[in-house]
PDB file of N, CA and C in Angstrom:
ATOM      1  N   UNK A   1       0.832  -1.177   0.000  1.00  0.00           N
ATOM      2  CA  UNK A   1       0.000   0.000   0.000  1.00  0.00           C
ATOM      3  C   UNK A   1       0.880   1.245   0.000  1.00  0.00           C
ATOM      4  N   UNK A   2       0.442   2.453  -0.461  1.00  0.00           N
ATOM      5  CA  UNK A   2       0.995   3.554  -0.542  1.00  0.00           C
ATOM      6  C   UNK A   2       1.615   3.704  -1.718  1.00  0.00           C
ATOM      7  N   UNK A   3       2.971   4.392  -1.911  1.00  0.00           N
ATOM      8  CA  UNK A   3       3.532   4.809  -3.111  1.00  0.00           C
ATOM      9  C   UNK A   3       4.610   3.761  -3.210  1.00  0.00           C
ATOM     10  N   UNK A   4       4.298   3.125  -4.237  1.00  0.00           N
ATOM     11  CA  UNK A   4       5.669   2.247  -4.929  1.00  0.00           C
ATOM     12  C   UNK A   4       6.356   2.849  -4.910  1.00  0.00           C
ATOM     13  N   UNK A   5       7.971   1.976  -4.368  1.00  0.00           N
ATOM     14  CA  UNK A   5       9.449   2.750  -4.399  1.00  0.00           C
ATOM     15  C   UNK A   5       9.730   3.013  -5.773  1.00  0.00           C
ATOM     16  N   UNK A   6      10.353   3.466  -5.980  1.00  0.00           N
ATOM     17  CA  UNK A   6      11.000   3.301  -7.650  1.00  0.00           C
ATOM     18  C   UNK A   6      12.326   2.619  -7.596  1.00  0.00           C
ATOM     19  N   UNK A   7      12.607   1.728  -8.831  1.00  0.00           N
ATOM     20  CA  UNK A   7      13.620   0.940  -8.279  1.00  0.00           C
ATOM     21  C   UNK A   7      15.226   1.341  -7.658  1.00  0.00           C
ATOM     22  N   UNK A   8      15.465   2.850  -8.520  1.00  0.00           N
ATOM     23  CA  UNK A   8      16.741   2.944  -7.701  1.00  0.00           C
ATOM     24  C   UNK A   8      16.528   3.293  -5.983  1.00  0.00           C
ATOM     25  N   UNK A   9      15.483   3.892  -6.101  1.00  0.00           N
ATOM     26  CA  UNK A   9      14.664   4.130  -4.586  1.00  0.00           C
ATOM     27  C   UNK A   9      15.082   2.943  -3.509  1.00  0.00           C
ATOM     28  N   UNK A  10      15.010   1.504  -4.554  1.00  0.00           N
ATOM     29  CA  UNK A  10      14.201   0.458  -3.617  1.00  0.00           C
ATOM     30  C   UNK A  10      15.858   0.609  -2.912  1.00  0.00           C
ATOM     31  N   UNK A  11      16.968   0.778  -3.421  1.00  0.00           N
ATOM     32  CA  UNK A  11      18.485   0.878  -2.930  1.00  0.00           C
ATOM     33  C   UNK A  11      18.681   1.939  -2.029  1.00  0.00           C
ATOM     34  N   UNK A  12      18.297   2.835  -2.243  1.00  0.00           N
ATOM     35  CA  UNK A  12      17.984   4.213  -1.035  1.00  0.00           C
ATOM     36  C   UNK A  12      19.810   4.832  -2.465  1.00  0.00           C
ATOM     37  N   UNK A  13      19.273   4.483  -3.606  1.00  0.00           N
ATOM     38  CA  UNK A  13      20.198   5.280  -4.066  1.00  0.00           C
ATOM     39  C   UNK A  13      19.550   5.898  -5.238  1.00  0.00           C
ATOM     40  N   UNK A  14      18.965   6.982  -5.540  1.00  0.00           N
ATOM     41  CA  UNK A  14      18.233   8.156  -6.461  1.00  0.00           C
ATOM     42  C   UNK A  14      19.072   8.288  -7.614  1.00  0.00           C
ATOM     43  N   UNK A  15      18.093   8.365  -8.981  1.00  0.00           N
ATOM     44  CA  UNK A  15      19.217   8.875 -10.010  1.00  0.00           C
ATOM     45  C   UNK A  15      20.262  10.131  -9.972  1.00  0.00           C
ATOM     46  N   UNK A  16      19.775  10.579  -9.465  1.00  0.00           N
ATOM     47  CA  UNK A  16      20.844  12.057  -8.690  1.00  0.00           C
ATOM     48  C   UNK A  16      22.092  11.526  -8.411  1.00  0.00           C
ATOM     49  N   UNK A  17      22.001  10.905  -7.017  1.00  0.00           N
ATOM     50  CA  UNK A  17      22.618  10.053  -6.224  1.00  0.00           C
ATOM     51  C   UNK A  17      23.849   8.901  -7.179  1.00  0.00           C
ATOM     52  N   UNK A  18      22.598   8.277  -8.290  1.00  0.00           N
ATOM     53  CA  UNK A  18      23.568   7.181  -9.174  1.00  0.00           C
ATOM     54  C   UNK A  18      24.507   7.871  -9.854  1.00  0.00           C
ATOM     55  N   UNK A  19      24.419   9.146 -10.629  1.00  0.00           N
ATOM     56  CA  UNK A  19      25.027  10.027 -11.385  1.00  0.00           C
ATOM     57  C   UNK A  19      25.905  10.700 -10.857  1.00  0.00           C
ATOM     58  N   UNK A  20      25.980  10.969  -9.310  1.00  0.00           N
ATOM     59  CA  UNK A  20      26.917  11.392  -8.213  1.00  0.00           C
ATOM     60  C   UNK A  20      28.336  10.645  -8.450  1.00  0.00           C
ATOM     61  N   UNK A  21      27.618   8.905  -8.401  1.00  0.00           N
ATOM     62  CA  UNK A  21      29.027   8.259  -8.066  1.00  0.00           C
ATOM     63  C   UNK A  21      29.645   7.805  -9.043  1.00  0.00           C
ATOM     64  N   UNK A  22      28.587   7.776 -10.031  1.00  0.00           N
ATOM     65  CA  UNK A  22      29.591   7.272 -11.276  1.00  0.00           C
ATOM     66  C   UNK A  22      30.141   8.663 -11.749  1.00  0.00           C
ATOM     67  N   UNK A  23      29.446   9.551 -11.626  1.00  0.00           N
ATOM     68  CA  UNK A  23      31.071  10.762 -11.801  1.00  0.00           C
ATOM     69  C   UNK A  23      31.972  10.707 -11.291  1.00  0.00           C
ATOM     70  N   UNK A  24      31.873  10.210  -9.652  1.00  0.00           N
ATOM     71  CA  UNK A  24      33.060  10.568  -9.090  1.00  0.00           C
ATOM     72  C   UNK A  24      34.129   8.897  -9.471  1.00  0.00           C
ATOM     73  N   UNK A  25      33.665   7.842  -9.856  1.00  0.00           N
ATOM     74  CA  UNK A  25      34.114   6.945 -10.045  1.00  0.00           C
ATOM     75  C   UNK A  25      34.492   6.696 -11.509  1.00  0.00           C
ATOM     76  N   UNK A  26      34.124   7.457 -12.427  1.00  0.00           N
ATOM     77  CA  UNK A  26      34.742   7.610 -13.687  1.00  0.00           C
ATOM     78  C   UNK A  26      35.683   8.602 -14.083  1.00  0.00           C
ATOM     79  N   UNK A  27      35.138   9.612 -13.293  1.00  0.00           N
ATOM     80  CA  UNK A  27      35.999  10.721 -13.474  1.00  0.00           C
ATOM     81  C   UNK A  27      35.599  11.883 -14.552  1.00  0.00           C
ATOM     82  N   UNK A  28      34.551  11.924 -14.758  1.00  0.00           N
ATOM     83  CA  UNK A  28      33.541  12.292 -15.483  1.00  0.00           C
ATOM     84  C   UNK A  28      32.774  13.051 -15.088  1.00  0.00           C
ATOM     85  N   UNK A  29      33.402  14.542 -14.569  1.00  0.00           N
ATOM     86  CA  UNK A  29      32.337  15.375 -14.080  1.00  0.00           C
ATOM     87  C   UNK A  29      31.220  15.743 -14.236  1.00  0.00           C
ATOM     88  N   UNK A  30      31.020  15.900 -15.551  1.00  0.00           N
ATOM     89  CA  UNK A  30      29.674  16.383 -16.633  1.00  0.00           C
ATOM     90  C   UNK A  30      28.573  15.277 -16.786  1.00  0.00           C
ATOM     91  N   UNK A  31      29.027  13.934 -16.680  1.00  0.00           N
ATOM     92  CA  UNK A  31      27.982  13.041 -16.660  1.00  0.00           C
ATOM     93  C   UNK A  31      26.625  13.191 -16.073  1.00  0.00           C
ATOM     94  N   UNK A  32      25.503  12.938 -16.816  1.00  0.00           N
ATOM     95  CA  UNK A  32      24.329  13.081 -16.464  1.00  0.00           C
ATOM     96  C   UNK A  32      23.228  12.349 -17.541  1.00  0.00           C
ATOM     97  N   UNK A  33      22.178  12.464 -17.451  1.00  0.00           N
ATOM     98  CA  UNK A  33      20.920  12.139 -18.234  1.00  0.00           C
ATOM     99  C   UNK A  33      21.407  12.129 -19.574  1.00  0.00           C
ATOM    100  N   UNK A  34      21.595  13.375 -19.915  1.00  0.00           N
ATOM    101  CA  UNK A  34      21.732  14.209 -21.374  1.00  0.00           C
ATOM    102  C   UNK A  34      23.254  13.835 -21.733  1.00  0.00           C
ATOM    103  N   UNK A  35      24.247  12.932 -21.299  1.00  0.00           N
ATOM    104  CA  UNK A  35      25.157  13.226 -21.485  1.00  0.00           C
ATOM    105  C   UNK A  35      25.519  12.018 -23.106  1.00  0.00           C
ATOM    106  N   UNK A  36      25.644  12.337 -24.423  1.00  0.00           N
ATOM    107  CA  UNK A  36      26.132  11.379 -25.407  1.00  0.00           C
ATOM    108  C   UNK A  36      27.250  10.410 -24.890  1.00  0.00           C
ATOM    109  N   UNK A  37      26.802   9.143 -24.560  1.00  0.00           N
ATOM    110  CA  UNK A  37      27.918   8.077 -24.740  1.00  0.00           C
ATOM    111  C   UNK A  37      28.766   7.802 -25.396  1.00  0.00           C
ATOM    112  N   UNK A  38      27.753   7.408 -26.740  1.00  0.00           N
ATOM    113  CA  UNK A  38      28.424   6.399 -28.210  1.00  0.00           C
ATOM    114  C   UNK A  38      28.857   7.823 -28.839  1.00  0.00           C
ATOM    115  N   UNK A  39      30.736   7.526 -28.626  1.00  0.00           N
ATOM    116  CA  UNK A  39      31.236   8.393 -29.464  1.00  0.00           C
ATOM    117  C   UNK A  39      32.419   9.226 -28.975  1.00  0.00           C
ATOM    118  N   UNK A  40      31.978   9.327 -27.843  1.00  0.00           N
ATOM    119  CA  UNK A  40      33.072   9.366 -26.395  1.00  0.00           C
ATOM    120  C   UNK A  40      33.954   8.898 -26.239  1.00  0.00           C
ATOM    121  N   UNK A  41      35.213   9.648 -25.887  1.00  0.00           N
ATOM    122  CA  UNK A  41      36.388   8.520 -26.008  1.00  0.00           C
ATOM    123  C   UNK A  41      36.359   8.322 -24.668  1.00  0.00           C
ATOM    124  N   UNK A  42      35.313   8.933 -23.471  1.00  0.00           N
ATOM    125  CA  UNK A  42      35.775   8.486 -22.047  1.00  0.00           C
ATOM    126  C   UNK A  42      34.600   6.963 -22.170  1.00  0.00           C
ATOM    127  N   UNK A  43      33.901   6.939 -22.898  1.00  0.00           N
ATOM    128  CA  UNK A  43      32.943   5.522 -22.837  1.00  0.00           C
ATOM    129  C   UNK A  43      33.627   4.690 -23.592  1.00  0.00           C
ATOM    130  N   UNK A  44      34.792   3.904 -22.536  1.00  0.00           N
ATOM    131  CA  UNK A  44      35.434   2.869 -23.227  1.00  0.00           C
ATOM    132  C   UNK A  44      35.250   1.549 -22.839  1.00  0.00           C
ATOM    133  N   UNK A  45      35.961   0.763 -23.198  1.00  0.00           N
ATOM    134  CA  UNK A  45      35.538  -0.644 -22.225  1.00  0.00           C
ATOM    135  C   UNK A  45      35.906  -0.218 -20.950  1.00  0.00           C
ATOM    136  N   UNK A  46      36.929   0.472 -20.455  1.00  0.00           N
ATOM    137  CA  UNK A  46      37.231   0.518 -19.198  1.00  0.00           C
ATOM    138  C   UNK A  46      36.056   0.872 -18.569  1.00  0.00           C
ATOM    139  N   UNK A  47      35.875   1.922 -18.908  1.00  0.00           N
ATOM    140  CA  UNK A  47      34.156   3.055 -18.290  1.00  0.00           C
ATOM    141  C   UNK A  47      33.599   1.983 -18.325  1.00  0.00           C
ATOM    142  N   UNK A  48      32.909   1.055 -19.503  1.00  0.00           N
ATOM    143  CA  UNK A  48      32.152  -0.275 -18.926  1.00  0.00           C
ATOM    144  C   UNK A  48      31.995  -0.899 -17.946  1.00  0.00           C
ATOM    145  N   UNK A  49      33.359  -1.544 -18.092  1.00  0.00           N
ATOM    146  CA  UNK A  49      33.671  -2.341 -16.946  1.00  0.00           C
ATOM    147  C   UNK A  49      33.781  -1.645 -15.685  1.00  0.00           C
ATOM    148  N   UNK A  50      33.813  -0.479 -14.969  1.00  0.00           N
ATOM    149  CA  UNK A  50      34.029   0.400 -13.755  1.00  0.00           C
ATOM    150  C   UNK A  50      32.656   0.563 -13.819  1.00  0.00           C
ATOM    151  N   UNK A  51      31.476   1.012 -14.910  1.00  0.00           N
ATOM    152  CA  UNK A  51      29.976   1.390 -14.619  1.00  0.00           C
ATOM    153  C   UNK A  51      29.656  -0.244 -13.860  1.00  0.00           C
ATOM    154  N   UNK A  52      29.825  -1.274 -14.573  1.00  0.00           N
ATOM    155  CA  UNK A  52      29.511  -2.744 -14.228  1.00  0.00           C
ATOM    156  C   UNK A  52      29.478  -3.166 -12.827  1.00  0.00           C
ATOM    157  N   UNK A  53      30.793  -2.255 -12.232  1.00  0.00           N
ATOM    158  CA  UNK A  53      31.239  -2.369 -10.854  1.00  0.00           C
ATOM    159  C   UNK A  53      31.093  -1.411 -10.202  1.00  0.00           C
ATOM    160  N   UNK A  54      30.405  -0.828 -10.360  1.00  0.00           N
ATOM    161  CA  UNK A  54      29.723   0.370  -9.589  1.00  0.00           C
ATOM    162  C   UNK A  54      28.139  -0.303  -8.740  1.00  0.00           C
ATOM    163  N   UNK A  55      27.684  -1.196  -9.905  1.00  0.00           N
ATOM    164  CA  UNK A  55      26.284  -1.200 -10.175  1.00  0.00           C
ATOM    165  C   UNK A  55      26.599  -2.384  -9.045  1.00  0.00           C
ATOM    166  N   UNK A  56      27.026  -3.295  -9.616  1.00  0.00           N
ATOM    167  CA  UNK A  56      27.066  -4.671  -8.221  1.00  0.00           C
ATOM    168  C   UNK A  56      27.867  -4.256  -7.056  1.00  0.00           C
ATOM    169  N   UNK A  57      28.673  -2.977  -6.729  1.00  0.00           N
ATOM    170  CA  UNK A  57      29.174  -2.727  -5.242  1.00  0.00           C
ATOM    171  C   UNK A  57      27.792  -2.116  -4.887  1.00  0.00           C
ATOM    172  N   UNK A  58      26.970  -1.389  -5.814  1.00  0.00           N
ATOM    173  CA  UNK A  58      26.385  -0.087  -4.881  1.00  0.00           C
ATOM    174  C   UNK A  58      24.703  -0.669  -4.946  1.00  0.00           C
ATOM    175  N   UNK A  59      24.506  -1.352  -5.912  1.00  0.00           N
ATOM    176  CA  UNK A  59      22.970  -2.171  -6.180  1.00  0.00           C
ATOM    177  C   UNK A  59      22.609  -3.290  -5.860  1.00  0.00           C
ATOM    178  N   UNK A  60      24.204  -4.222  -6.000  1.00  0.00           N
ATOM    179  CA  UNK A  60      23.918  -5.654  -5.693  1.00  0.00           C
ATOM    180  C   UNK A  60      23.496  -6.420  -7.077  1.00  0.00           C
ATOM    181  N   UNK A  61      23.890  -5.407  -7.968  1.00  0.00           N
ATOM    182  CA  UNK A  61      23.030  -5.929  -9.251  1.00  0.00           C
ATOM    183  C   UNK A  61      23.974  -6.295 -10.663  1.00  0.00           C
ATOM    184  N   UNK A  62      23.855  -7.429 -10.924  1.00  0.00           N
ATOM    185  CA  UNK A  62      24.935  -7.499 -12.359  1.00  0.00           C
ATOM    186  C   UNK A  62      24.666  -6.891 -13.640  1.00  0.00           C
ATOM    187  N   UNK A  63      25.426  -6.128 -14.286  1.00  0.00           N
ATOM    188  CA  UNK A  63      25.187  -5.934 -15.915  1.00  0.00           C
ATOM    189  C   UNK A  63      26.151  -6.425 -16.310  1.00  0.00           C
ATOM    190  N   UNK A  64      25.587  -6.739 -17.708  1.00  0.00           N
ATOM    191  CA  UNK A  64      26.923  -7.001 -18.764  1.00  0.00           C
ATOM    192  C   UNK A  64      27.415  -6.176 -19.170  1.00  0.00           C
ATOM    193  N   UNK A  65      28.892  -6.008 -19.681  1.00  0.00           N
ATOM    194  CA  UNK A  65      29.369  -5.217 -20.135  1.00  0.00           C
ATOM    195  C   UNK A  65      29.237  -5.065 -21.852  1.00  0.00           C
ATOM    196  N   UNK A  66      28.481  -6.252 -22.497  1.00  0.00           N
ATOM    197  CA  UNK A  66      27.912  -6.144 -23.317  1.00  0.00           C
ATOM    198  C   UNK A  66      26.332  -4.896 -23.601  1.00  0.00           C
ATOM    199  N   UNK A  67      25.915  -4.973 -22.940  1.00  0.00           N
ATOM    200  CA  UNK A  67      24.484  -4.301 -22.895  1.00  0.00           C
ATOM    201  C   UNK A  67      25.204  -2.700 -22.565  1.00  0.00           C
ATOM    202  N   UNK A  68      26.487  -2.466 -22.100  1.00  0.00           N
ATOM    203  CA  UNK A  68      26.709  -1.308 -22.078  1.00  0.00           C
ATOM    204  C   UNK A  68      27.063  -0.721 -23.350  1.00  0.00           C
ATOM    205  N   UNK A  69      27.526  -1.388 -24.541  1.00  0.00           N
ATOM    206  CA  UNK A  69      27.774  -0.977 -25.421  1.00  0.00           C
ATOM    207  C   UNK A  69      27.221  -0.233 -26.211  1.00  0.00           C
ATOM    208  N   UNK A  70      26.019  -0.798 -26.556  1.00  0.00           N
ATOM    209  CA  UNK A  70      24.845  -0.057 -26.943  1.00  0.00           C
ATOM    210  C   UNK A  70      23.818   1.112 -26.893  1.00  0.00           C
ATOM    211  N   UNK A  71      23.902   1.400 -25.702  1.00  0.00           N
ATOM    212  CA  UNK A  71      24.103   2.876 -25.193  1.00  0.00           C
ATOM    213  C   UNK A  71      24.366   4.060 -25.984  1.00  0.00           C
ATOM    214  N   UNK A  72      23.753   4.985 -25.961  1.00  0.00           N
ATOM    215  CA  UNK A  72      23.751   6.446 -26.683  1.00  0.00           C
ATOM    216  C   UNK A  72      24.298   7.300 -25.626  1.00  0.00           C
ATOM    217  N   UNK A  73      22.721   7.307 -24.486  1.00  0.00           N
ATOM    218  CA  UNK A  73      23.109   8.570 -23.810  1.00  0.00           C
ATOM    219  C   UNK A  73      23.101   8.098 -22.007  1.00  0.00           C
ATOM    220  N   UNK A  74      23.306   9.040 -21.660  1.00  0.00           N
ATOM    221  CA  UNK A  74      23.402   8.786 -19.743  1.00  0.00           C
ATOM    222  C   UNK A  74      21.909   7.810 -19.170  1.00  0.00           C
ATOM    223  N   UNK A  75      21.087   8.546 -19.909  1.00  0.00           N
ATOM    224  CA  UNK A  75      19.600   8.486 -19.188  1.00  0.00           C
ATOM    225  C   UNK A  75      19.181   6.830 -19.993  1.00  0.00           C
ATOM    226  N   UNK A  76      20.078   6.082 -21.022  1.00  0.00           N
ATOM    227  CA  UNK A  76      19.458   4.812 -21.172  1.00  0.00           C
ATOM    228  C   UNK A  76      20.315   3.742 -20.318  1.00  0.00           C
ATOM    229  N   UNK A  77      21.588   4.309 -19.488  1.00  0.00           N
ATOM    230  CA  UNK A  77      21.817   3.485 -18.167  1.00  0.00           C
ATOM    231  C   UNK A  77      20.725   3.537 -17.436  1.00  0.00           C
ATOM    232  N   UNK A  78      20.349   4.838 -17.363  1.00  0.00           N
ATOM    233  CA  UNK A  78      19.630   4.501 -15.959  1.00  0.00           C
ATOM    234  C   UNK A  78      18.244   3.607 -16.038  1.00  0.00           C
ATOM    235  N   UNK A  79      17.872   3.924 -17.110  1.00  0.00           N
ATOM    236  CA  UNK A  79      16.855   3.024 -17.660  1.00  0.00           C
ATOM    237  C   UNK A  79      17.164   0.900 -18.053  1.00  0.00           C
ATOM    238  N   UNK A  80      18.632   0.993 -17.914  1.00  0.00           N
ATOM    239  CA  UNK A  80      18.896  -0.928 -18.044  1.00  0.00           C
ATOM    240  C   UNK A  80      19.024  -0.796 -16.703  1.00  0.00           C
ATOM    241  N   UNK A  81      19.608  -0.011 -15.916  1.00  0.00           N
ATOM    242  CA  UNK A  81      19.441  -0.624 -14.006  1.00  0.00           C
ATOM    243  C   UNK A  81      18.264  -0.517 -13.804  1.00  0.00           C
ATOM    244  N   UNK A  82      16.801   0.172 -14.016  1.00  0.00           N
ATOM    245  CA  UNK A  82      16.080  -0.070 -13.803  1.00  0.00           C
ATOM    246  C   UNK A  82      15.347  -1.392 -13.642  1.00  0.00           C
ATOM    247  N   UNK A  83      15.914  -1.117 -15.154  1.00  0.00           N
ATOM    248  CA  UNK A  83      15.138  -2.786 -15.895  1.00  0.00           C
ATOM    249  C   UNK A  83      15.609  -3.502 -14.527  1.00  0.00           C
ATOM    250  N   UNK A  84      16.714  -3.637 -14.852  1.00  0.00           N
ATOM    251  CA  UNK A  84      17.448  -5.144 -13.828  1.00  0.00           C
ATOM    252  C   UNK A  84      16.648  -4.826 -12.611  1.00  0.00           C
ATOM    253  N   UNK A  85      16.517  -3.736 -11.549  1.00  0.00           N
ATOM    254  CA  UNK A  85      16.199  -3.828 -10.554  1.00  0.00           C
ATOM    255  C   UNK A  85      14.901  -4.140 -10.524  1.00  0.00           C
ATOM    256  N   UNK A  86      14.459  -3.882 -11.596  1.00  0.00           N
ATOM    257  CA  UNK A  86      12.714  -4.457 -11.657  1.00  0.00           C
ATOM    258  C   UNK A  86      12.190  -5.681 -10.946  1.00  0.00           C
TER     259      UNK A  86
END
């Protein structure tokens, strides 16, 4: 009853919050919603693999580092952790 969490919610970690640490863990100040991926030389496999391990230290949750590839912009991560946390 009441208001469904939303899933980054259900972590007590907010897209705000998610975009916080993967800046500070990529090194990627500007990162956000709006930010173009595909095309980026900071969205490399490395950035993959460090987003990958962000997500299972701070969510508990696995991605592939495949499914990161595909990716355009900031805001369709936040939309595959969703998914997963669904």
């Amino acid at each position: 009853m009441g208001r469904e969490s939303h899933p980054l919610e259900s972590r007590r970690l907010n897209e705000q919050e998610f975009f916080q640490g993967l800046r500070a863990r990529l090194d990627w100040p500007d990162l956000g919603p709006d930010t173009e991926l595909a095309g980026d030389d900071r969205w490399d496999s490395l950035a993959q693999v460090d987003v990958v391990m962000y997500v299972q230290d701070e969510l508990g949750q696995t991605l592939a580092a495949d499914e990161l590839q595909r990716l355009t912009k900031g805001r369709e991560l936040v939309g595959l952790v969703r998914e997963k946390l669904a």
